[in-house]
Protein backbone atom coordinates (compact mmCIF):
# COMPACT_ATOMS: atom_id res chain seq x y z
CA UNK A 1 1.25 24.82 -13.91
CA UNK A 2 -1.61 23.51 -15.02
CA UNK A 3 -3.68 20.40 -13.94
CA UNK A 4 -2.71 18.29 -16.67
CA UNK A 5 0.74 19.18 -15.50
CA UNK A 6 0.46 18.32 -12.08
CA UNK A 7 -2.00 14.94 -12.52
CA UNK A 8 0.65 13.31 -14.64
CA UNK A 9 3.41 14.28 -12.50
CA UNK A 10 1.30 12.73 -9.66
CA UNK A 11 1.13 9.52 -11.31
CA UNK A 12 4.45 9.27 -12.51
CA UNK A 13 5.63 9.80 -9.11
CA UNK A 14 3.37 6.93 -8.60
CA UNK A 15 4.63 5.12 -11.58
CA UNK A 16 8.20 5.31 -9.72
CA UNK A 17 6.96 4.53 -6.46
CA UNK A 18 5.59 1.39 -7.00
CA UNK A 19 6.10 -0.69 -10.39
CA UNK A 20 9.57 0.80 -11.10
CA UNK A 21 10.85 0.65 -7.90
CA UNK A 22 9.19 -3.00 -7.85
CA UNK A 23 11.29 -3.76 -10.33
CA UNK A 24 14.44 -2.00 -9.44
CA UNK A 25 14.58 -3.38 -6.15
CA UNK A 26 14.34 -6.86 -7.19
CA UNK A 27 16.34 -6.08 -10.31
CA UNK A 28 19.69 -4.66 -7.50
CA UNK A 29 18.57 -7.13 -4.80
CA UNK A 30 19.16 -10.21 -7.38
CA UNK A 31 22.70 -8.57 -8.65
CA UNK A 32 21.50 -8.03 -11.81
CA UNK A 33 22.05 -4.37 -11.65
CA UNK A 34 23.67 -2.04 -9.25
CA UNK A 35 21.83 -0.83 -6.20
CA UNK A 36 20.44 2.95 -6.77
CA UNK A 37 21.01 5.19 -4.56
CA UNK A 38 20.22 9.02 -3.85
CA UNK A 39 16.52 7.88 -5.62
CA UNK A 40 14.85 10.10 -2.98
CA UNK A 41 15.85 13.18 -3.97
CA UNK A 42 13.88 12.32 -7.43
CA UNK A 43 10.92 11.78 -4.82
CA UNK A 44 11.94 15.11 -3.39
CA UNK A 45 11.56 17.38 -6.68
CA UNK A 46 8.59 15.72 -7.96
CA UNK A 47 7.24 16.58 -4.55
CA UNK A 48 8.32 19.90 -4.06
CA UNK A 49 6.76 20.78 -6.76
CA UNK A 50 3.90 19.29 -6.21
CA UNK A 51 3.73 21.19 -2.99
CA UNK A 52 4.24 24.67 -4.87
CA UNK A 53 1.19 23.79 -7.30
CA UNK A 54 -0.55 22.93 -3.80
CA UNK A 55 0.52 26.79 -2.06
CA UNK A 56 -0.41 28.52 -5.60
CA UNK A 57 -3.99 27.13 -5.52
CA UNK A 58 -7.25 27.98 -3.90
CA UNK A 59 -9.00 25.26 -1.65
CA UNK A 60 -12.36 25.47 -0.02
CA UNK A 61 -12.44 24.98 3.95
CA UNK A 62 -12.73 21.29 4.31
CA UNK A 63 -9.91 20.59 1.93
CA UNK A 64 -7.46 22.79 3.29
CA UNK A 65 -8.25 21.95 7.06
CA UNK A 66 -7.44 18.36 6.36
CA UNK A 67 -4.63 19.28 4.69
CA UNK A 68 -3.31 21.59 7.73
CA UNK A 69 -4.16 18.54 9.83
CA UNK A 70 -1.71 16.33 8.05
CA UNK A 71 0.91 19.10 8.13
CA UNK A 72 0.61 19.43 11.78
CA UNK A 73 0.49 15.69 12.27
CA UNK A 74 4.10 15.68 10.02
CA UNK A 75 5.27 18.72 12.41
CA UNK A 76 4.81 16.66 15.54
CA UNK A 77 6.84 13.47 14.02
CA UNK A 78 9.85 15.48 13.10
CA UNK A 79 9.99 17.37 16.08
CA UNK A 80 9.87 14.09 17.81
CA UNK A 81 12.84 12.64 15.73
CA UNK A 82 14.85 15.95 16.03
CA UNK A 83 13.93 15.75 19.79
CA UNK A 84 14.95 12.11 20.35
CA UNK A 85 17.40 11.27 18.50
CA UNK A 86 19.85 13.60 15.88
CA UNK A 87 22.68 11.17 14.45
CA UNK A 88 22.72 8.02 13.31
CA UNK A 89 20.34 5.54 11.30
CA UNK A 90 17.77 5.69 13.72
CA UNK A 91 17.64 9.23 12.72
CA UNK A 92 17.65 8.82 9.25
CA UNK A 93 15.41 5.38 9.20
CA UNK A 94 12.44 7.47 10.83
CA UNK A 95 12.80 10.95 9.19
CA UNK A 96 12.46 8.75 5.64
CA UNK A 97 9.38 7.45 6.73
CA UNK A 98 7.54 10.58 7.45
CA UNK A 99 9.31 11.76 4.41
CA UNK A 100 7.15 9.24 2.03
CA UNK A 101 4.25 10.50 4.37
CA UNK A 102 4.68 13.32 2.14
CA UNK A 103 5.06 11.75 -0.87
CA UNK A 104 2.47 9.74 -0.83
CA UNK A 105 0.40 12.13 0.55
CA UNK A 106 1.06 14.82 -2.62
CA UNK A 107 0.83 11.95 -5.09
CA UNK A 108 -2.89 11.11 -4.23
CA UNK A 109 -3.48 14.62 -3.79
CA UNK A 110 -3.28 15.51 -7.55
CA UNK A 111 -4.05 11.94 -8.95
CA UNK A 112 -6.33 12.17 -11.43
CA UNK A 113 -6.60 11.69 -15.06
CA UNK A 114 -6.28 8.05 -15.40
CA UNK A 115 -8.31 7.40 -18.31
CA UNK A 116 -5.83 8.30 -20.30
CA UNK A 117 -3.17 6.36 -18.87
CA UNK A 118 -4.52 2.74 -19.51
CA UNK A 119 -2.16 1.43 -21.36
CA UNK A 120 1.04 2.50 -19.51
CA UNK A 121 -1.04 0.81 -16.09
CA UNK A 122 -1.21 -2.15 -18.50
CA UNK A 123 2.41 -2.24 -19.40
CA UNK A 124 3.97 -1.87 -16.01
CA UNK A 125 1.43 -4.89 -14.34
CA UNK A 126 2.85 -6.92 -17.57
CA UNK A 127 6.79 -6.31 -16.37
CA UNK A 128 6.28 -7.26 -13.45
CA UNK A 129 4.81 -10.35 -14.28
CA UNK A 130 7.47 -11.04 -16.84
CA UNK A 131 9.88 -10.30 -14.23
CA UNK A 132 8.38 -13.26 -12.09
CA UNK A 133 8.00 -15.61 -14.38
CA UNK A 134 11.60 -15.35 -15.66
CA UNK A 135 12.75 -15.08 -11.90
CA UNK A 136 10.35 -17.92 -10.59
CA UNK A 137 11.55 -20.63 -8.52
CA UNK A 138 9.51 -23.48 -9.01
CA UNK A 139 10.65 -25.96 -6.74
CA UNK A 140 9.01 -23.36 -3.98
CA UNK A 141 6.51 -21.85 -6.11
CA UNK A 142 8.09 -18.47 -5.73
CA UNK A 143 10.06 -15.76 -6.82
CA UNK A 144 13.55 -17.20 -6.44
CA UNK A 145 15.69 -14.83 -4.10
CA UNK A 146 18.80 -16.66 -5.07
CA UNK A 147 21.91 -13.82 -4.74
CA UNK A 148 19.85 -11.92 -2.59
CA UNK A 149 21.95 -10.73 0.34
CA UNK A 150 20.25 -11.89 4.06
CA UNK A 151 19.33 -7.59 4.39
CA UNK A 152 17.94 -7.49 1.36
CA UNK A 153 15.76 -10.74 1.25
CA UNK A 154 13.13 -8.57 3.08
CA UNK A 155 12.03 -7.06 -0.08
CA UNK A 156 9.57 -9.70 -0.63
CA UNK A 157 7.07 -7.12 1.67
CA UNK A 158 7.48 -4.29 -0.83
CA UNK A 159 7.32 -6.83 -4.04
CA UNK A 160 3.69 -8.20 -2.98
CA UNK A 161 2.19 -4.79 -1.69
CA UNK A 162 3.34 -2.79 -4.75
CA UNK A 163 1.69 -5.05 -6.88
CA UNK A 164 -1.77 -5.77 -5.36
CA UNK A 165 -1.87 -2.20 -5.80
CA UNK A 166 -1.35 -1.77 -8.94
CA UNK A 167 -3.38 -4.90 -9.53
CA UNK A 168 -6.34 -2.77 -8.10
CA UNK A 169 -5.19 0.16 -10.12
CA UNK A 170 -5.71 -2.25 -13.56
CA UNK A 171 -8.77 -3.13 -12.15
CA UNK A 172 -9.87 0.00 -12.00
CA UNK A 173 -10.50 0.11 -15.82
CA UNK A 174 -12.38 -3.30 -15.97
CA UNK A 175 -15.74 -2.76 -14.84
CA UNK A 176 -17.50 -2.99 -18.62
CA UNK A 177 -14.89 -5.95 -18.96
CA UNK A 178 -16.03 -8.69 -16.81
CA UNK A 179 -14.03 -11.36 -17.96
CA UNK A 180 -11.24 -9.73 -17.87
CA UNK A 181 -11.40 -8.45 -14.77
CA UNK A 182 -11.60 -11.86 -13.12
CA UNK A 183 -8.79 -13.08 -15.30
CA UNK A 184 -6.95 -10.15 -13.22
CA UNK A 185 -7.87 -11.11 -10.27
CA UNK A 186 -6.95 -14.84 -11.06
CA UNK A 187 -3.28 -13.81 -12.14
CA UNK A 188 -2.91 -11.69 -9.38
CA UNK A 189 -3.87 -13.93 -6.98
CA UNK A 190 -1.52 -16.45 -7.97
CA UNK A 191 1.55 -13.94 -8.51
CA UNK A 192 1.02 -12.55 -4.63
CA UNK A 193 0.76 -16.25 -3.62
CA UNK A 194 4.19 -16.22 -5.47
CA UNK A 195 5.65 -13.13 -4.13
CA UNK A 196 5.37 -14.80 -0.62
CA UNK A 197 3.96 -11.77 1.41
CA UNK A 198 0.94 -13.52 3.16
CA UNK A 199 -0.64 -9.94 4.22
CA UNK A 200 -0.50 -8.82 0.88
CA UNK A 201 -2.10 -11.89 -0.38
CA UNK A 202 -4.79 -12.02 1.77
CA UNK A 203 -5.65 -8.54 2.31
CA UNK A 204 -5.99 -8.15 -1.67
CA UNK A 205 -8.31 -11.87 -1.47
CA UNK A 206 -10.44 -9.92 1.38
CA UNK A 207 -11.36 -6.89 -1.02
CA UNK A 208 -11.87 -8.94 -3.97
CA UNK A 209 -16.12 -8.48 -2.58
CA UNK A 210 -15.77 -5.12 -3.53
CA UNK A 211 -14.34 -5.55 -6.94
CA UNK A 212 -17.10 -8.38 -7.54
CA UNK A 213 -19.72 -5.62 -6.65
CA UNK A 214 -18.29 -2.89 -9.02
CA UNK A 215 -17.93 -5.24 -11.68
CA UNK A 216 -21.27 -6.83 -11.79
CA UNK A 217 -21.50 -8.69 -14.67
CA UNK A 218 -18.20 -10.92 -13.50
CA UNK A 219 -20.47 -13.21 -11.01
CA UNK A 220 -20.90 -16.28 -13.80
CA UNK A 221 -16.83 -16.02 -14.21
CA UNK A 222 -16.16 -15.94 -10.17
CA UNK A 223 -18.11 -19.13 -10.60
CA UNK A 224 -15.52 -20.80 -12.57
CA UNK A 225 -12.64 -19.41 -10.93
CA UNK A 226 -14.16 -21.12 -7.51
CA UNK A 227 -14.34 -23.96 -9.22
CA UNK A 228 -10.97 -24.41 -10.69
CA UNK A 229 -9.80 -23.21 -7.48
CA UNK A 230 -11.44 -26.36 -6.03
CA UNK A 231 -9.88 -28.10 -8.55
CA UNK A 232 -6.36 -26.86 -7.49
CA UNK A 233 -7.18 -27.53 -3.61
CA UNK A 234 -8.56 -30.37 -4.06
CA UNK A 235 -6.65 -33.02 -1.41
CA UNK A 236 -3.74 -33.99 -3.41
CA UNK A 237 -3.16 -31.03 -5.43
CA UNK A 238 -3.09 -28.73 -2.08
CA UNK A 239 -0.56 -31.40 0.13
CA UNK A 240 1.57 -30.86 -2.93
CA UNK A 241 1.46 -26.63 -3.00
CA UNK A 242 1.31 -27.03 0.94
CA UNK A 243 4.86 -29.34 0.87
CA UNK A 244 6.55 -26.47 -1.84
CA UNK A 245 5.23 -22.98 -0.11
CA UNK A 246 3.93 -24.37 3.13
CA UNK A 247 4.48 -20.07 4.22
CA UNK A 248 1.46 -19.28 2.53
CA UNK A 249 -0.88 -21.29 4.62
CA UNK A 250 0.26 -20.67 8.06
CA UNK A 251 -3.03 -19.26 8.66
CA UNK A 252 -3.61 -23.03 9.35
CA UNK A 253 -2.40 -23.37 12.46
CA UNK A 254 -1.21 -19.41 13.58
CA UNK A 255 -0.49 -20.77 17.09
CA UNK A 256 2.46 -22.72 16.32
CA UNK A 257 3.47 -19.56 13.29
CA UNK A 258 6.73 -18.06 14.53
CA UNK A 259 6.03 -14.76 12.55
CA UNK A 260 2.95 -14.75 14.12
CA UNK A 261 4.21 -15.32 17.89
CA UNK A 262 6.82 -12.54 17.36
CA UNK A 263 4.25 -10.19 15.94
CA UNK A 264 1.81 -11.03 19.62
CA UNK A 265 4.75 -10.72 21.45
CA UNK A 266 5.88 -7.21 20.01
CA UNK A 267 2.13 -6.01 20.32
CA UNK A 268 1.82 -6.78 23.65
CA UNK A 269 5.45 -5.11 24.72
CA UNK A 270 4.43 -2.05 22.17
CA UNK A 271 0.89 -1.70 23.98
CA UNK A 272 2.80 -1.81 27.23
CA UNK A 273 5.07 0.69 25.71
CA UNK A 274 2.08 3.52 24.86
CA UNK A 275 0.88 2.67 28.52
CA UNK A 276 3.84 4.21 30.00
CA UNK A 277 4.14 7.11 28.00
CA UNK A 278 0.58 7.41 26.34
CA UNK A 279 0.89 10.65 25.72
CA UNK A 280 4.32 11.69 24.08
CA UNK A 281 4.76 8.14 22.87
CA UNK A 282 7.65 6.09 23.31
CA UNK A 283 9.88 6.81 20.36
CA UNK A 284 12.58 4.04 19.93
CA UNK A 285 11.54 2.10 22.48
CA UNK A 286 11.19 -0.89 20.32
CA UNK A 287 14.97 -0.94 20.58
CA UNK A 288 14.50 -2.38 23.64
CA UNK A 289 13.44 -5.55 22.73
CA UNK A 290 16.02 -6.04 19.41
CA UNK A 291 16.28 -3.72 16.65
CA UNK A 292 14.02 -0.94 14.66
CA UNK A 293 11.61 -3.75 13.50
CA UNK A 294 10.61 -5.04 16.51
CA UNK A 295 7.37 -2.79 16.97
CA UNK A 296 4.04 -3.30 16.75
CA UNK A 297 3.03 -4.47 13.43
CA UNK A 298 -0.64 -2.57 12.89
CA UNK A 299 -0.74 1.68 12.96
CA UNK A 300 -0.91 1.53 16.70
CA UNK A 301 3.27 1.88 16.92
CA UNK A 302 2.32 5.20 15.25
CA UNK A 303 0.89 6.18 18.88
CA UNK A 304 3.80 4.20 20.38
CA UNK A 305 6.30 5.94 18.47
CA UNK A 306 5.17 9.60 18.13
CA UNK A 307 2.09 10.04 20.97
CA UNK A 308 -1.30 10.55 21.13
CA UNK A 309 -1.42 13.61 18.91
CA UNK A 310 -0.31 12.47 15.65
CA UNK A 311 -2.37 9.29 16.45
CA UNK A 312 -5.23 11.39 16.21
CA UNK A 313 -4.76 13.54 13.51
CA UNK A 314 -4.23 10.31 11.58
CA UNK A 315 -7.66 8.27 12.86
CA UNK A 316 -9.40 11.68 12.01
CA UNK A 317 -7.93 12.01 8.31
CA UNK A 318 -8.88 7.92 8.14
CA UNK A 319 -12.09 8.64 9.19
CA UNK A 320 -12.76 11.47 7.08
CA UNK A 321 -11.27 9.68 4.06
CA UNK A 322 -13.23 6.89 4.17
CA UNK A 323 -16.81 8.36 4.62
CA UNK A 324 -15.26 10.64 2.02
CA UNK A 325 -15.06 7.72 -0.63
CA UNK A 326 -18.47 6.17 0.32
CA UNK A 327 -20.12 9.36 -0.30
CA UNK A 328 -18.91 9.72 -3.41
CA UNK A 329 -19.44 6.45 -4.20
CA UNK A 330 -23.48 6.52 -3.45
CA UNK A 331 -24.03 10.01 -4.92
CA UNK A 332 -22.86 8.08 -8.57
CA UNK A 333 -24.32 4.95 -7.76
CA UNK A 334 -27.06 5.62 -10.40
CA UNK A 335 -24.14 5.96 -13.13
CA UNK A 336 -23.34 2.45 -15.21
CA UNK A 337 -19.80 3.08 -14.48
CA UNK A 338 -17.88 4.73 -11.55
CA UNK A 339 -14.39 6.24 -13.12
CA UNK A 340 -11.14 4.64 -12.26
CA UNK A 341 -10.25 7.08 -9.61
CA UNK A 342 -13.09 6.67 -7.16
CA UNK A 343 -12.75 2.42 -7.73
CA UNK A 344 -9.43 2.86 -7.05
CA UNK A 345 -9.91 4.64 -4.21
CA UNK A 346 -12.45 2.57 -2.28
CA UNK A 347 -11.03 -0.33 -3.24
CA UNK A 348 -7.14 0.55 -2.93
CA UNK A 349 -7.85 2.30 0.19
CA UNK A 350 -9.67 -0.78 1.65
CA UNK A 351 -6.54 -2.72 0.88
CA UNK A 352 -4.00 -0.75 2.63
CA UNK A 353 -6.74 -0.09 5.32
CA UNK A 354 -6.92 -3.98 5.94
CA UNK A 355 -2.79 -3.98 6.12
CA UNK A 356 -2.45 -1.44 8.48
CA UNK A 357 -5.03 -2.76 11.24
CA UNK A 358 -3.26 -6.25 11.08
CA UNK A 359 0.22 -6.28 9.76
CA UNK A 360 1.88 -3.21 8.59
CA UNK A 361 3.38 -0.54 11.02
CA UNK A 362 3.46 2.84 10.72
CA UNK A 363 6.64 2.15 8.17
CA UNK A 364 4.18 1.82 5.68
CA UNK A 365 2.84 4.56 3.69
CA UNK A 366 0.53 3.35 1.25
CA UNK A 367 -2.60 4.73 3.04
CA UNK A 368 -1.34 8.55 2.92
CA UNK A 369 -1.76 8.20 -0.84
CA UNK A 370 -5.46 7.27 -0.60
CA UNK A 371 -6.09 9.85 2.41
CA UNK A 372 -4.59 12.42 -0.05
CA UNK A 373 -6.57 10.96 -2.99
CA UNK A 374 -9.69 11.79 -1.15
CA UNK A 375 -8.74 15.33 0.76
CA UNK A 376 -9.13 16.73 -3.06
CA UNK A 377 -11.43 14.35 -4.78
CA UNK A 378 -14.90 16.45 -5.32
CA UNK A 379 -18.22 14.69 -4.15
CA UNK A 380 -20.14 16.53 -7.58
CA UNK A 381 -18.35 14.13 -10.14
CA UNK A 382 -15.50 11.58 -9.98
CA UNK A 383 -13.47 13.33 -12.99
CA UNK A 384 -12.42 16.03 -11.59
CA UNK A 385 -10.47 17.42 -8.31
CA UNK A 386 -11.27 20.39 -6.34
């Protein structure tokens, strides 16, 4: 298989990861359509064979002793689940996580390519919109989750971080289009504000710098998006969006947050948790203290639930990823134009790097795609994958 083959495999696994399944979710959640099951065994082809492309290639050192890292690291998780716990949804709920480990993981891998995929990036970020503004609620300045059943209604987490990303992945193709990249940045800001999911929100405002700096020419447009923001803060204005989606500005007063209380609450009990057992972790011990969401909310409960091992293995592959993408980044520097993989990289990887340190557990699996992305992405050019 060649790597045409395999590159737009990758990225319509992505493709179904995030914009379709955006869509489907809310589409099943709403009653519009039925819910789909037995999806992840689609995930499971398109990463099998993804893995056989991986075993029938040649890699130099450094790529495939990350890659043996992250194997181990995925060795030690399921042993741990097999160990601790064989029945049940417990069972299940964790061996699907490290599952889309994999997936993820793969995806980035062999994700490359994307020049010539523009347009079907363009179409999906439309949907979605489309999908909000027919779905919006307006007397909360959301999307309306009216029919949603109380399970379900946590979607809202996987409807904002699916698209900042692939807000960041239009993005991508914007840097000799200033104007339009801010207009991007301005719709997307006010869709996550929509979508309700303050970490998504805030962590795509906090690496809107590093779009700025890629895009260089967009600094007269910022300009008047700060000031028509203004505009729409301005006293009256703001006590009005405050009174609809008062959510969105806890960060006013976190003390008094509940979200926020629970979250300090279940850190402290989680660090308390790896302090006991800091070494083989304390799998399931979040049980304790209500149900399988009640642990730490930052990559730490990946210590907490799996040990000090897989910890590891993961900071190293961060670590390694990320001076990965700067080096890249500063060998091209002279160039007009990075391509759309190494922006998305950085700047997608910063995003998910900024969830995981303060809100997401290790549930999420965003940042495997980006540590994949970078195991195989070359330091000579940004076209083209080892």
């Amino acid at each position: 298989m060649n790597k045409i083959n395999v590159s737009t495999i990758a990225f319509l696994n992505l493709c179904l990861l995030l914009p379709l399944l955006h869509l489907q979710s809310y589409f099943s959640g709403s009653g519009y359509i039925p819910i789909v099951r037995g999806r992840i065994f689609l995930f499971l082809f398109f990463s099998l064979v993804m893995f056989i492309v991986f075993l029938k290639k040649k890699y130099s050192f450094i790529v495939l002793r990350n890659s043996l890292i992250f194997f181990f690291l995925i060795i030690l998780c399921v042993i741990v689940i097999i160990s601790n716990n064989t029945e049940g949804y417990n069972f299940i709920f964790n061996l699907s996580k490290i599952f889309f480990y994999i997936v993820y993981f793969f995806t980035g891998f062999f994700f490359f390519g994307l020049e010539k995929r523009k347009k079907i990036v363009m179409f999906f970020w439309s949907f979605m919109i489309i999908n909000l503004f027919f779905h919006y609620d307006f007397n909360s300045l959301r999307i309306s989750l009216q029919g949603f059943d109380e399970n379900l209604e946590g979607v809202y987490l996987f409807l904002g971080d699916s698209f900042a990303l692939w807000s960041i992945l239009v993005l991508s193709f914007l840097q000799k289009k200033p104007f339009f990249s801010v207009c991007i940045v301005y719709s997307s800001t006010v869709c996550l504000f929509s979508f309700i999911s303050r970490t998504a929100l805030y962590s795509f405002i906090l690496v809107v710098p590093i779009v700025v700096y890629f895009t260089k020419k967009s600094i007269k447009y910022y300009f008047i998006f700060i000031l028509i923001s203004i505009f729409l803060f301005s006293t009256e204005h703001y006590d009005y969006i405050n009174e609809l989606n008062s959510r969105m500005f806890a960060f006013q007063n976190l003390d008094k947050d509940r979200s926020v209380i629970t979250r300090s609450y279940l850190l402290k009990e989680g660090l308390s948790g790896i302090e006991r057992k800091w070494f083989i972790g304390d799998y399931l011990g979040q049980l304790r203290y209500g149900n399988l969401g009640s642990y730490i909310h930052n990559y730490l409960s990946l210590w907490r639930q799996f040990g000090l091992i897989p910890f590891v293995c993961f900071c190293f592959l961060l670590l390694y990823s990320t001076t990965k993408a700067w080096k890249i980044y500063f060998k091209l520097k002279k160039e007009n134009v990075i391509s759309p993989e190494i922006f998305f990289l950085i700047t997608g990887g910063a995003f998910c790097l900024i969830e995981i340190l303060f809100a997401r557990s290790y549930t999420s699996p965003y940042i495997w795609f980006f540590i994949g992305m970078s195991i195989n992405l070359k330091t000579k050019t940004a076209h083209h994958h080892e």
